[in-house]
Protein backbone atom coordinates (compact mmCIF):
# COMPACT_ATOMS: atom_id res chain seq x y z
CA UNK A 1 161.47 80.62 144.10
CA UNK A 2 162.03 84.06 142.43
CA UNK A 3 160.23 87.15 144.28
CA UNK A 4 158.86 87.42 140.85
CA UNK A 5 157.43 84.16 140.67
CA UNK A 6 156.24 84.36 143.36
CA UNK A 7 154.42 87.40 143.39
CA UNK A 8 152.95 86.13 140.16
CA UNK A 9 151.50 82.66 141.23
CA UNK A 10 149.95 84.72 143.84
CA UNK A 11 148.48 87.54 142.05
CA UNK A 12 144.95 86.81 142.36
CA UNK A 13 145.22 86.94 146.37
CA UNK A 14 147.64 89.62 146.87
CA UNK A 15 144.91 92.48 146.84
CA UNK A 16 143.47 91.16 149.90
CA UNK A 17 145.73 91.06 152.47
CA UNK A 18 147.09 94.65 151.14
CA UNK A 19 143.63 96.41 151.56
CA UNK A 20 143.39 95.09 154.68
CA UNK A 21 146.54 96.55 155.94
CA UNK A 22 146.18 100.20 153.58
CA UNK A 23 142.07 101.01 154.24
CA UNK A 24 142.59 101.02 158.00
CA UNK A 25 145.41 103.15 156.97
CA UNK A 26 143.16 105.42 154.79
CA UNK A 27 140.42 105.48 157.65
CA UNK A 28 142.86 106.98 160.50
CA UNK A 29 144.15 109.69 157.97
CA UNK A 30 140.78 110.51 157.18
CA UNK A 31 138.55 109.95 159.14
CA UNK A 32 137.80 113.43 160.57
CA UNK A 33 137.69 114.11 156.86
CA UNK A 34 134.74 111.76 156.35
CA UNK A 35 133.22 112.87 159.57
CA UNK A 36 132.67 116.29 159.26
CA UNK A 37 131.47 115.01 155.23
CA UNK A 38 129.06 112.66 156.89
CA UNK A 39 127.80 115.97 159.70
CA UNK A 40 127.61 118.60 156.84
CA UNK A 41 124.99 115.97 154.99
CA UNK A 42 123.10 115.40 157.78
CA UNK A 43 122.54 119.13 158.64
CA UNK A 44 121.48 119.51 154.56
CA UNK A 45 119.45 116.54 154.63
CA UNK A 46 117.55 117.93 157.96
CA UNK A 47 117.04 121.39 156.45
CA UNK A 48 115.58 119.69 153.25
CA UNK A 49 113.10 117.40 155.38
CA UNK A 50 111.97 120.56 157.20
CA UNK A 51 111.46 122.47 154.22
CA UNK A 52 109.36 119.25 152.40
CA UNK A 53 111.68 119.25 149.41
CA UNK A 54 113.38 116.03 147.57
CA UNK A 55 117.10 116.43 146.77
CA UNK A 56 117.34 115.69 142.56
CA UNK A 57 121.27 115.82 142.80
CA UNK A 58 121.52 112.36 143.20
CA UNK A 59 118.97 111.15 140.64
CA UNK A 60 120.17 113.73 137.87
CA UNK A 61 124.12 113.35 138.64
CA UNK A 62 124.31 109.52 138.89
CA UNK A 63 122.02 109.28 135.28
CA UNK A 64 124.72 111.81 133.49
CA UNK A 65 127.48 109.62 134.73
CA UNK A 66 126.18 106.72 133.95
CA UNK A 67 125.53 108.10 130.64
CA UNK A 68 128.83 109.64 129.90
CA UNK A 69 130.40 106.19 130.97
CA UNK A 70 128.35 104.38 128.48
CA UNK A 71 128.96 106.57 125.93
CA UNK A 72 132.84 106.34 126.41
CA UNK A 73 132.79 102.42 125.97
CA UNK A 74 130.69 102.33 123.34
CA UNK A 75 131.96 105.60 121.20
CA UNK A 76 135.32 106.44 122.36
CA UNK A 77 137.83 103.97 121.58
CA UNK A 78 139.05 102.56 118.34
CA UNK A 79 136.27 100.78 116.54
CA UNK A 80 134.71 104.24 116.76
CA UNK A 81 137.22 105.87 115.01
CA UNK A 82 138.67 103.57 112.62
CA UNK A 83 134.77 102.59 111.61
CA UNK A 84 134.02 106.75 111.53
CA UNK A 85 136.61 108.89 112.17
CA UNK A 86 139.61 107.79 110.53
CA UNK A 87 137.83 107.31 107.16
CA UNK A 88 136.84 111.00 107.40
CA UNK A 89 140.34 112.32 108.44
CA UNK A 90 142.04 110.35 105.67
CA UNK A 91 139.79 112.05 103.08
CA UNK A 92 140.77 114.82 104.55
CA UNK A 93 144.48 114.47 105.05
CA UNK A 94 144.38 113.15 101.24
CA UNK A 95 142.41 116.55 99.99
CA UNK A 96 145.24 118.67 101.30
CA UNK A 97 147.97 116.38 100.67
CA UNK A 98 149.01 115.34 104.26
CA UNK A 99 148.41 111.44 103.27
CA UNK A 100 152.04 110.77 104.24
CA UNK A 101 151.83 112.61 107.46
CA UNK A 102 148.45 110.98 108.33
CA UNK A 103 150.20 107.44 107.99
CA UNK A 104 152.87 108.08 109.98
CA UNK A 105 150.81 109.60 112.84
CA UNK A 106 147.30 107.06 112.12
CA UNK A 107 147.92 105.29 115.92
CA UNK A 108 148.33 108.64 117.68
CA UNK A 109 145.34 110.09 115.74
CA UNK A 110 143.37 107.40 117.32
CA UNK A 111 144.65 108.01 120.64
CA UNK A 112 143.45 111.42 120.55
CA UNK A 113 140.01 110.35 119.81
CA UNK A 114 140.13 108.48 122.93
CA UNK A 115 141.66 111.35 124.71
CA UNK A 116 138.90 113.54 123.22
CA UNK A 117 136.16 111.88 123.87
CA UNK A 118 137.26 111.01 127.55
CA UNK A 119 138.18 115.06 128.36
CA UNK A 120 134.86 116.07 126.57
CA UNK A 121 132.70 113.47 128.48
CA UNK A 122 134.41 114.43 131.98
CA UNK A 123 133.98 117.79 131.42
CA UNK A 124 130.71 118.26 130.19
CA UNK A 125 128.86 117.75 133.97
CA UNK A 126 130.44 120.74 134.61
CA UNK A 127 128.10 122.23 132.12
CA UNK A 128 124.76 120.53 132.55
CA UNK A 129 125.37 121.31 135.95
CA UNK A 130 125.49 124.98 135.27
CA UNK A 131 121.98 125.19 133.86
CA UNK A 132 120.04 122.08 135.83
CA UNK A 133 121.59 123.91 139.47
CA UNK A 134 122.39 127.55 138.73
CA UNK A 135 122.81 128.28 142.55
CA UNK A 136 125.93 125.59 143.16
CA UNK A 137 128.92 127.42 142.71
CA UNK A 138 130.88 125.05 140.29
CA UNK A 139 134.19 126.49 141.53
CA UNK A 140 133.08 123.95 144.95
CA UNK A 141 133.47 121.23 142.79
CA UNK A 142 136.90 120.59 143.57
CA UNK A 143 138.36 123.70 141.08
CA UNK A 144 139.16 126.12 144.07
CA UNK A 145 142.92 126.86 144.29
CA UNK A 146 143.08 128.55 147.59
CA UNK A 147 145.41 126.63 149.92
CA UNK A 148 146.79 124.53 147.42
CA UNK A 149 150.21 125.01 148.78
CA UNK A 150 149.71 124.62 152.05
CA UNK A 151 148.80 120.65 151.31
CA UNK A 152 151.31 120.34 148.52
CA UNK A 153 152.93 117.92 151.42
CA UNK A 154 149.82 115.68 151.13
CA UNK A 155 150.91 115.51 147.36
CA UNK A 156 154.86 114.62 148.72
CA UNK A 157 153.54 112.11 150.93
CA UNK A 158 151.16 110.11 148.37
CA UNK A 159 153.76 109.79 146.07
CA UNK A 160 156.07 108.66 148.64
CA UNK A 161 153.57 105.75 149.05
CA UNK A 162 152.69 105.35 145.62
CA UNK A 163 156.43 104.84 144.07
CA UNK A 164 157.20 101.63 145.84
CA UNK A 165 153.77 100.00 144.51
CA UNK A 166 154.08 101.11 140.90
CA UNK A 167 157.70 99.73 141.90
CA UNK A 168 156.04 96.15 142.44
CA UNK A 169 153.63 96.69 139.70
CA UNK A 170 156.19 97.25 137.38
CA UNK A 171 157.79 93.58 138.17
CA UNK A 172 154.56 92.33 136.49
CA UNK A 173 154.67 90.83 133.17
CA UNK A 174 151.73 92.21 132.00
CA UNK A 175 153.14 95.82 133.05
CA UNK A 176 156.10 96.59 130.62
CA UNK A 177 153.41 95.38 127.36
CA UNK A 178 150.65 97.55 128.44
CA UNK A 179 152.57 100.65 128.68
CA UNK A 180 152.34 103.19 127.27
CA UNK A 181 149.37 102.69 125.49
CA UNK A 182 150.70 104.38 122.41
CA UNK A 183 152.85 102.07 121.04
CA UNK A 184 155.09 104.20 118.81
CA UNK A 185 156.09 105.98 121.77
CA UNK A 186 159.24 105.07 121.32
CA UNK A 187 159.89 105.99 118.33
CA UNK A 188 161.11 109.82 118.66
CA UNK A 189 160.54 112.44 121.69
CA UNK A 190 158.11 114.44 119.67
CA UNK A 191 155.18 110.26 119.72
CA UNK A 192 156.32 111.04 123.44
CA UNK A 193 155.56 114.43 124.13
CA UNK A 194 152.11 114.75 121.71
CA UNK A 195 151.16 111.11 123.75
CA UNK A 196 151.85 112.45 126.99
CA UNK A 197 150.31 115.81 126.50
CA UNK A 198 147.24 114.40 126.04
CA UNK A 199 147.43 111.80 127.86
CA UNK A 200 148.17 114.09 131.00
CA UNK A 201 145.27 116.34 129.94
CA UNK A 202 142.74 113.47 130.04
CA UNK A 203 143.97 112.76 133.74
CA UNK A 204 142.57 116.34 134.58
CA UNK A 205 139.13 115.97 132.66
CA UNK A 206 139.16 112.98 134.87
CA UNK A 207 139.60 114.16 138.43
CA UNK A 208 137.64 117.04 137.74
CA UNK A 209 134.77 114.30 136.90
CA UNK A 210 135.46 111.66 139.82
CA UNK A 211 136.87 114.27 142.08
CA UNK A 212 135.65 117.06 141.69
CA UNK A 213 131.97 116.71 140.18
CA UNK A 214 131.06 113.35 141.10
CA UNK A 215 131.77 113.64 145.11
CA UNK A 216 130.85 117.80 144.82
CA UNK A 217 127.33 117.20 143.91
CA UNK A 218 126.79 114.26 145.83
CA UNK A 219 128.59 115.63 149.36
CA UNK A 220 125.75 116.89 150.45
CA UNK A 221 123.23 114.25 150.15
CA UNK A 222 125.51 111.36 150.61
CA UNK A 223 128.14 112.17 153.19
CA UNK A 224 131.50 110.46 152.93
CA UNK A 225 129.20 107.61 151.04
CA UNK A 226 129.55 109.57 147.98
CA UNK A 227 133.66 109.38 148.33
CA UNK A 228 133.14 105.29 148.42
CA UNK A 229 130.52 105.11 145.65
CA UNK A 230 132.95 107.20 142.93
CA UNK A 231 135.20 104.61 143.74
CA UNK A 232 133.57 101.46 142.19
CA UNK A 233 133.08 103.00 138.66
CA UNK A 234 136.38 104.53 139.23
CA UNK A 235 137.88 101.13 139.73
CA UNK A 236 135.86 99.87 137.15
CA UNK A 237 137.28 102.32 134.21
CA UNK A 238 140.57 100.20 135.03
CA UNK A 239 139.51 96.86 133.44
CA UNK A 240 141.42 95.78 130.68
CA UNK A 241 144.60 96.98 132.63
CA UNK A 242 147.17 94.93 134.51
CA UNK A 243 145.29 93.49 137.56
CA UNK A 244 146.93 94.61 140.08
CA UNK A 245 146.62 98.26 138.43
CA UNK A 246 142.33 97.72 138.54
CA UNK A 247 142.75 96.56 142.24
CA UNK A 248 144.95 99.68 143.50
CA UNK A 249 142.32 101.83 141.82
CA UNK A 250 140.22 100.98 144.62
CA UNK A 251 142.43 102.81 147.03
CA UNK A 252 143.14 105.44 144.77
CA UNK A 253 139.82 106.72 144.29
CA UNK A 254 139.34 106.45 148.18
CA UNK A 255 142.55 108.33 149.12
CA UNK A 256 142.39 110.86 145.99
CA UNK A 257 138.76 111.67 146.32
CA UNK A 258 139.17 111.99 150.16
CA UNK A 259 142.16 113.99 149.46
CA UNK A 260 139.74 116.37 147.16
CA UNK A 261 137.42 116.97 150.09
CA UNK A 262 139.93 117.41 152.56
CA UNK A 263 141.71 119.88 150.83
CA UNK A 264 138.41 121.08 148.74
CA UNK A 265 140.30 120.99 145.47
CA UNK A 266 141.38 118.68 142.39
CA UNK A 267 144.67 119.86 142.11
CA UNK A 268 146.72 117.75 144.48
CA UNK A 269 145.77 114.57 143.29
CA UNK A 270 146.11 115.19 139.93
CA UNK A 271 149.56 116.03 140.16
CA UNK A 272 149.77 112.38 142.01
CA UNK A 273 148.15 111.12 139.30
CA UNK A 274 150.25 112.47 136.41
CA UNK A 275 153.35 112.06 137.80
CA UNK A 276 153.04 108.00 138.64
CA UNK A 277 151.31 107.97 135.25
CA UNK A 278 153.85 109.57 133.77
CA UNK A 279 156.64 107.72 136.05
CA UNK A 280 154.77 104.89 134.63
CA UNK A 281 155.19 105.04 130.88
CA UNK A 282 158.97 106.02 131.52
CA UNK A 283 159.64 102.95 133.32
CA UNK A 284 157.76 100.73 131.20
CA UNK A 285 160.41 102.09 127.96
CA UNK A 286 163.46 102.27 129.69
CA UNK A 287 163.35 98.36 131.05
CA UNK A 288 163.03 97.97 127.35
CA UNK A 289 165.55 99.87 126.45
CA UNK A 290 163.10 101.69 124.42
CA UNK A 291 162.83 105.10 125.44
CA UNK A 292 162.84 107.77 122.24
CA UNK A 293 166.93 108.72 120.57
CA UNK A 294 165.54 111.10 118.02
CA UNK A 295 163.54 114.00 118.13
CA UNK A 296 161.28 113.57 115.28
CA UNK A 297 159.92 109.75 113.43
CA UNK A 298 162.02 109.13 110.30
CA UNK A 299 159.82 110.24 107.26
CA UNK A 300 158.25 113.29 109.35
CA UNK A 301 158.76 116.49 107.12
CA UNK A 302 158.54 119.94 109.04
């Protein structure tokens, strides 16, 4: 038997025994991380009983993300825009004579919706946040830069761990179909470059949401708890992709949102993120052979 077949008759039971070997992993590299997480909330949480007040950060910033997260299902991918959008932008495109152009680039237009909607929805906590707690400091939500290259090893030593999974990954079947999600990708450098631009750009909106925002507001009144309850939605964002993709989302959001309050910024593990996304979409085109030989789709006028 194939390591290939193998690994896919047992699929559905490999997660297991590799969280049990990777969280005990996770817990003795951060542990002192979740520790001091877990002290700092208690201290808050005792000044806030002495002082007879109820913390609202919990009520207000787990209803916005549930919100956003609804909306984005229901409003941000593609029966949205071809039911809305894409009617609107091909009256449009036709008014000003771009129906040609429109054509050619109709999948990537729809792509950008998603992005759109996904960058606009992360970001906007950052916002309400501003005006329903005008005393947090937002930059404490993971967008200080200070020390950010004294961990850049942290970032070294993720990736080191993460290339030899999206290495097994990528031995799924399901792996070289999915990506990338734009599917004319391939078809010049200039699909690959406007996909991954955006595509890249969503991955920030993101961690400043799950990263950033989500465990920021939350450190305070839930400890290291908060770290472990981003993770769930954040693995949950991941269904619909290949399976073992959902499952290492688990320790992702663990290790990258641990990572944020260890090192008290975003920035590290969204360049993890980008570059095995990135890595990703690369090695899905060239085991096709696929990967872009022109600069610009045949038909595109400059």
């Amino acid at each position: 038997m194939t390591f290939t077949l193998w690994l896919e008759r047992w699929r559905p039971l490999l997660p297991i025994p590799v969280l049990l070997v990777v969280l005990p992993c996770l817990w003795l590299m951060f542990r002192r991380t979740w520790y001091d997480l877990d002290a700092a909330s208690q201290r808050a949480r005792a000044e806030r009983l002495r002082l007879g007040q109820v913390d609202a950060r919990p009520l207000v910033s787990l209803a916005v993300a549930a919100v956003i997260l609804t909306m984005q299902e229901y409003y941000g991918g593609r029966v949205m825009y071809d039911r809305n959008i894409r009617p609107w932008l091909s009256d449009v495109c036709d008014a000003r004579g771009w129906s040609e152009t429109f054509a050619l680039f109709d999948e990537l237009a729809g792509f950008y919706w998603w992005a759109i909607t996904r960058i606009g929805g992360y970001l906007l906590p950052f916002v309400i946040w501003a005006f329903a707690f005008p005393r947090d400091s937002l930059l404490d939500l993971g967008l200080r830069t200070r020390g950010f290259v004294r961990h850049l090893w942290i970032y070294g030593f993720f990736l080191a761990v993460m290339l030899p999974m999206l290495f097994l990954m990528s031995r799924q079947s399901d792996f070289g179909s999915y990506y990338p999600f734009y599917r004319q990708a391939s078809r010049s450098w200039f699909d690959f470059l406007a996909w991954e631009f955006i595509y890249f750009f969503q991955f920030f909106a993101l961690e400043c949401f799950f990263r950033g925002w989500w465990v920021g507001v939350l450190r305070d009144s839930m400890g290291s708890a908060a770290v472990f309850a981003m993770s769930v939605p954040y693995c949950m964002i991941h269904y619909g992709k290949p399976y073992l993709e959902a499952n290492g989302a688990i320790v992702a959001g663990i290790a990258l949102g641990s990572l944020a309050m260890r090192t008290k910024s975003i920035y590290s593990g969204f360049l993890v993120h980008v570059t095995v996304a990135g890595v990703m979409d690369w090695t899905s085109l060239a085991a096709r052979h696929a990967l872009p030989t022109q600069m610009f789709p045949p038909g595109f006028h400059r």
